[in-house]
Protein backbone atom coordinates (compact mmCIF):
# COMPACT_ATOMS: atom_id res chain seq x y z
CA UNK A 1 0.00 0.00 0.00
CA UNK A 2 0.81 3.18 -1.06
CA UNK A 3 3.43 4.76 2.43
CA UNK A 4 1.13 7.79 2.19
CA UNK A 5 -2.01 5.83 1.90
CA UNK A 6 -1.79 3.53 4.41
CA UNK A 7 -0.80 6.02 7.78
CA UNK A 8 -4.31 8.11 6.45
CA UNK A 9 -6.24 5.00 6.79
CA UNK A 10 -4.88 4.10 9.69
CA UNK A 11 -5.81 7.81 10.78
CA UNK A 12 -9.34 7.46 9.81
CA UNK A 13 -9.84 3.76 11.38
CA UNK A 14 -8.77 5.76 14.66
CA UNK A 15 -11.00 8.90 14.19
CA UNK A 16 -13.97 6.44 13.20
CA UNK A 17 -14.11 8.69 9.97
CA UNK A 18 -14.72 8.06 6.10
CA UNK A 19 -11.87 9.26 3.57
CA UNK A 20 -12.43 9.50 -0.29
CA UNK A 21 -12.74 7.36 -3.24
CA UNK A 22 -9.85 4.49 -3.34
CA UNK A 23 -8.41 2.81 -6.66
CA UNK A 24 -9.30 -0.66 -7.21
CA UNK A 25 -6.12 -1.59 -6.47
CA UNK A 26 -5.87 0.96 -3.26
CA UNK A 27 -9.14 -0.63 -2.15
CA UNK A 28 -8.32 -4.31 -2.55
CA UNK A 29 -5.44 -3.61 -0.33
CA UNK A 30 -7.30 -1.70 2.44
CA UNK A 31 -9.52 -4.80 2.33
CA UNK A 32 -6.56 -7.07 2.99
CA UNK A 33 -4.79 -4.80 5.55
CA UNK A 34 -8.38 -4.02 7.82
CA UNK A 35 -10.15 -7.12 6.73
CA UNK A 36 -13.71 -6.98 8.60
CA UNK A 37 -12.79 -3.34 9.99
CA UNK A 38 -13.00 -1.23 7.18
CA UNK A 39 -16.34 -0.77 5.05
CA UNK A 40 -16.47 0.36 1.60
CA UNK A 41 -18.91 2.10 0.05
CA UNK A 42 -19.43 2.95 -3.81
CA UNK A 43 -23.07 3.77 -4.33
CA UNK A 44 -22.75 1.54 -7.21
CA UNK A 45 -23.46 -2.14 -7.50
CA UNK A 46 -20.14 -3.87 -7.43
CA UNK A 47 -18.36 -0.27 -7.66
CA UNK A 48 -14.70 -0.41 -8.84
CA UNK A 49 -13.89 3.53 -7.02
CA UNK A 50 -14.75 3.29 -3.45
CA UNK A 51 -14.94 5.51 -0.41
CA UNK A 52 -13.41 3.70 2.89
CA UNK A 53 -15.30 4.40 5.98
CA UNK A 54 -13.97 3.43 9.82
CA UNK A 55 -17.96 4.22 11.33
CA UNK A 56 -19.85 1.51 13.26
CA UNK A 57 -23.32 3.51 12.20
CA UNK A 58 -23.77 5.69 9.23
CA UNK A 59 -25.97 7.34 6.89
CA UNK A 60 -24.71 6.14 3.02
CA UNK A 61 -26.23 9.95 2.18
CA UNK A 62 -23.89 11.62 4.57
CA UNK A 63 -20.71 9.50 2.86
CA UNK A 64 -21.51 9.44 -0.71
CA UNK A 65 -23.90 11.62 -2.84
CA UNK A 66 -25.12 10.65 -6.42
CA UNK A 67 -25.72 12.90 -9.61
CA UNK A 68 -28.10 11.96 -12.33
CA UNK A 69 -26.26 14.22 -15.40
CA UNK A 70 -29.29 14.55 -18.35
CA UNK A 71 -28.47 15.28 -22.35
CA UNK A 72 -29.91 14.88 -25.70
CA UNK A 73 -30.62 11.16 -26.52
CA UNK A 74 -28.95 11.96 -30.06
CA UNK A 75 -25.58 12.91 -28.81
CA UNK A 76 -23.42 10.15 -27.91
CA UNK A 77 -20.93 10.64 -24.37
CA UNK A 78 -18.32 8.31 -23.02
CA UNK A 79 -17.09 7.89 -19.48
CA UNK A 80 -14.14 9.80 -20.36
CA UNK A 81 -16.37 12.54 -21.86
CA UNK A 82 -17.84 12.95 -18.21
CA UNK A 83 -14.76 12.26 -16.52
CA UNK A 84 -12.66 14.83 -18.37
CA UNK A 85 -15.40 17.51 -17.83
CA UNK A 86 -15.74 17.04 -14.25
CA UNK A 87 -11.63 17.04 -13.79
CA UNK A 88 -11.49 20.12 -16.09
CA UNK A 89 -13.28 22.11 -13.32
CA UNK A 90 -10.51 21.60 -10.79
CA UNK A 91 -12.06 18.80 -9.06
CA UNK A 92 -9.39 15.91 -8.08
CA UNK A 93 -10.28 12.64 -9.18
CA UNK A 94 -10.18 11.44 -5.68
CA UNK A 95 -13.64 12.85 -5.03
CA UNK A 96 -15.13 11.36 -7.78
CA UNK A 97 -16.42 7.95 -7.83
CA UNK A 98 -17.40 5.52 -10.78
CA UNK A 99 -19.84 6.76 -13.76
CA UNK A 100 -22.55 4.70 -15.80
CA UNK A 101 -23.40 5.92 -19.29
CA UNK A 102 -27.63 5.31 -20.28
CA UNK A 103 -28.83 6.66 -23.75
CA UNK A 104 -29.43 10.07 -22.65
CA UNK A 105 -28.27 10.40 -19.00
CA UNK A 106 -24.98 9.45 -17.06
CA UNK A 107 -24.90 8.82 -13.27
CA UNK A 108 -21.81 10.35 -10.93
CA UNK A 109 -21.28 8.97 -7.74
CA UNK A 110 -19.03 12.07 -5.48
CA UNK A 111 -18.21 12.95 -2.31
CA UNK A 112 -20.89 15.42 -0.51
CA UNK A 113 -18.75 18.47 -0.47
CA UNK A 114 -18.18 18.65 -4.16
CA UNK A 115 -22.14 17.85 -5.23
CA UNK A 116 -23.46 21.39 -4.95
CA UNK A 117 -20.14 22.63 -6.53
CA UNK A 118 -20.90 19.93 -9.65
CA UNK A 119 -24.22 20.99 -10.45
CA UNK A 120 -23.63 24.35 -10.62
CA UNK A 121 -20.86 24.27 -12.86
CA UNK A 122 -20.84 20.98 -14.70
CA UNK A 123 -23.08 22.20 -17.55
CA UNK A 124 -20.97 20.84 -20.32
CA UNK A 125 -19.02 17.68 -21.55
CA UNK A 126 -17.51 18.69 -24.98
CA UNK A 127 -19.94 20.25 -27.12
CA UNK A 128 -22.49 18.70 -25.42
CA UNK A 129 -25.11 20.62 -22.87
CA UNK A 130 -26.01 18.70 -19.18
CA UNK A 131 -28.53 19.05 -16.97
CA UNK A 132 -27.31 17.96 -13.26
CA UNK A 133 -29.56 16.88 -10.93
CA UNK A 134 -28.94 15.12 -7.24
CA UNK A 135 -30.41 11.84 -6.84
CA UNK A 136 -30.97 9.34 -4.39
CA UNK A 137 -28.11 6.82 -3.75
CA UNK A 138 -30.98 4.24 -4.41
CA UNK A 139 -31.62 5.37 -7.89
CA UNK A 140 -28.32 4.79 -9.39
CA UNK A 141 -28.36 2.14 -11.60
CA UNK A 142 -27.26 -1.48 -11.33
CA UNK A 143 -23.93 -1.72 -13.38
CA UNK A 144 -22.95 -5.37 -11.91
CA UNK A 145 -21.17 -6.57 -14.95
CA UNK A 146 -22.70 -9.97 -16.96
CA UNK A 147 -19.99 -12.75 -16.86
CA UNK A 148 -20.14 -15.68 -19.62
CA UNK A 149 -18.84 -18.84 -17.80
CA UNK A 150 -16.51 -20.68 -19.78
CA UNK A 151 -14.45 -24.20 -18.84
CA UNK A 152 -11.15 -24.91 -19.89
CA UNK A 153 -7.74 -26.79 -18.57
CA UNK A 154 -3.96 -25.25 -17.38
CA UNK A 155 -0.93 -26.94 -16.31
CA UNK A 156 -0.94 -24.73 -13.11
CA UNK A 157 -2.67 -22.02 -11.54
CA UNK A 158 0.33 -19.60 -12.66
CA UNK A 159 -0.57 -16.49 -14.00
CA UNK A 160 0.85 -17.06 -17.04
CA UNK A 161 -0.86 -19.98 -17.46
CA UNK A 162 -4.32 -19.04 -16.24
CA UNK A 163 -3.73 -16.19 -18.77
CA UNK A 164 -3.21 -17.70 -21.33
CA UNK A 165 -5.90 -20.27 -21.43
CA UNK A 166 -8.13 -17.09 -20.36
CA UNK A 167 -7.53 -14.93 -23.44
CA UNK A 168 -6.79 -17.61 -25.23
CA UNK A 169 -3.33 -16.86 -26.18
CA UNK A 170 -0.16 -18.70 -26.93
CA UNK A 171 2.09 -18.84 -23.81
CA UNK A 172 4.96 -17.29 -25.70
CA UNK A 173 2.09 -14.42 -26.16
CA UNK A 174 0.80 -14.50 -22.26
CA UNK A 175 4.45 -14.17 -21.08
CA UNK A 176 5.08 -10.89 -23.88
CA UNK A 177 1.98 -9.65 -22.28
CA UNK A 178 3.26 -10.02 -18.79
CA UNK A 179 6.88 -8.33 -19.93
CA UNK A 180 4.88 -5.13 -20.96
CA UNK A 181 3.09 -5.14 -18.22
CA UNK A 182 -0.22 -5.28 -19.73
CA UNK A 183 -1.78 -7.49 -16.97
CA UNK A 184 -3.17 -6.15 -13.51
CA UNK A 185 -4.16 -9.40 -10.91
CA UNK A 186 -6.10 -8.37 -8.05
CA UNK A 187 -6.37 -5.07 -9.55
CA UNK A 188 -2.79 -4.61 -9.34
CA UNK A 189 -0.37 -4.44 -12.13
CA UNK A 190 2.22 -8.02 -12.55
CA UNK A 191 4.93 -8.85 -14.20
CA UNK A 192 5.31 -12.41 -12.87
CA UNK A 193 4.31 -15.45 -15.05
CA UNK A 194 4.69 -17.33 -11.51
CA UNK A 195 1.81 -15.41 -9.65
CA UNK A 196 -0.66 -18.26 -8.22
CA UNK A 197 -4.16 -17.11 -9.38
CA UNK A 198 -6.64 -18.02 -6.84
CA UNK A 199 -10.28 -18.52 -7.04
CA UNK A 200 -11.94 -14.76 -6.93
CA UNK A 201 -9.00 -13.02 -8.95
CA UNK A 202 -9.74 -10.80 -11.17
CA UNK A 203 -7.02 -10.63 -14.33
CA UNK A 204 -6.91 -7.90 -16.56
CA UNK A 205 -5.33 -7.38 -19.73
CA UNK A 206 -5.13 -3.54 -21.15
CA UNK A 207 -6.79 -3.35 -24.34
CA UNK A 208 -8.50 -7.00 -24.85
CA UNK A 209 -10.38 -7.01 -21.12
CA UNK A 210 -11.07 -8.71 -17.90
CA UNK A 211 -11.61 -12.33 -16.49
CA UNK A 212 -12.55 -13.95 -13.52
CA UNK A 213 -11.53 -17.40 -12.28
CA UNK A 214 -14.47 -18.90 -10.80
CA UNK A 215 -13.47 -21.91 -10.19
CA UNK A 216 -10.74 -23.98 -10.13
CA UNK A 217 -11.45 -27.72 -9.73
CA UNK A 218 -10.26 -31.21 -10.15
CA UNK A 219 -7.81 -32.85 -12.60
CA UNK A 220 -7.93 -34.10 -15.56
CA UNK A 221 -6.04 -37.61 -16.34
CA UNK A 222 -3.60 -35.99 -18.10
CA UNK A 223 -2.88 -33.72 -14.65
CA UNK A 224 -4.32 -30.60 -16.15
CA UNK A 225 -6.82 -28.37 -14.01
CA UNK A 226 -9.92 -27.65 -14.76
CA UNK A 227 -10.77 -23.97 -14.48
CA UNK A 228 -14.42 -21.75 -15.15
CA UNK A 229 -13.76 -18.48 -16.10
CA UNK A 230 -15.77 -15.89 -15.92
CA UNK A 231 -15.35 -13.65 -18.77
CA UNK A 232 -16.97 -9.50 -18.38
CA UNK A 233 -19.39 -8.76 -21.23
């Protein structure tokens, strides 16, 4: 964890406080280093950008506030369309949360202190016009991603490996990948073909997508392991 990071938690865990939105890759480590002390809290289904909080008994509304941002259902906006607009009025990205795209409206989760700030000023993303609105935490929609189970055999639960059979890839091409560092496991980026994968991970791979091993299970006669993966679609 991040030397900064961590004595801020740590910080917050005593003060029984809530900080702002963590990296996947900040959060999955807050969740190994506080384990059933820490809570964290997206406003999204399954959110990827959470906010930790250190409070026994909370309000979600007092950590997190959502924004329902409205446009034309002809123009066409992207998460980075939304994202760049709200950074380009000074906000930090820290106070920002994830953001769903509909035909026609986008949803921001933020941190209460910026929402008032946001729709006042966030009246544009491009050359397109937004109106913002604040909405209940309860109306954001449900982004939980669909996964498409597929079964397949490794050698080992290595990384490379697992990779490999995942994107379905040479391993010559799985180990390049790897070199580049292309892949993130556990939301963290690896270099090491050697990694043991474990039932859970999530592996991504910049530019092609993300998997996630389901299951691993028993051997075939050959030795191999059978392995559902769980590919995002």
């Amino acid at each position: 964890m991040d030397s900064i990071l961590l004595p801020h938690l740590r910080d917050l865990e005593r003060r029984g406080g809530a900080g702002t939105f963590l990296t996947p890759a900040e959060a999955a480590e807050a969740r190994r280093t506080f384990g059933e002390g820490i809570r964290l809290e997206g406003g999204f289904e399954e959110a990827e950008r959470v906010v930790p909080v250190f409070m026994r008994d909370y309000d979600r509304e007092e950590i997190l506030s959502a924004i329902e941002l409205r446009f034309r259902t002809q123009d066409s906006l992207s998460h980075r369309d939304i994202l760049g607009a709200a950074l380009g009025l000074g906000l930090e990205r820290s106070v920002l949360g994830d953001i769903a795209i509909e035909p026609g409206r986008a949803f921001l989760a933020c941190l209460p202190r910026v929402s008032d700030f946001i729709i006042e000023n966030l009246t544009k993303a491009g050359n397109v016009g937004l109106q913002a609105v604040v909405i209940s935490l309860d109306a954001l929609p449900n982004t939980s991603k669909t996964l498409r189970e597929r079964r397949g055999t490794v050698a080992s639960l290595r990384l490379d490996a697992v990779l490999s059979e995942a994107f379905r890839c040479s391993r010559g091409t799985a180990e390049e990948y790897l070199r580049l560092g292309l892949v993130q496991l556990r939301h963290e980026e690896c270099r090491s073909g050697s990694k043991q994968v474990r039932e859970g991970d999530i592996i991504s791979l910049r530019g092609k997508g993300r998997v996630k091993l389901l299951e691993a299970g028993s051997e075939t006669r050959k030795g191999r392991i059978w392995i559902t993966i769980g590919e995002y679609v």
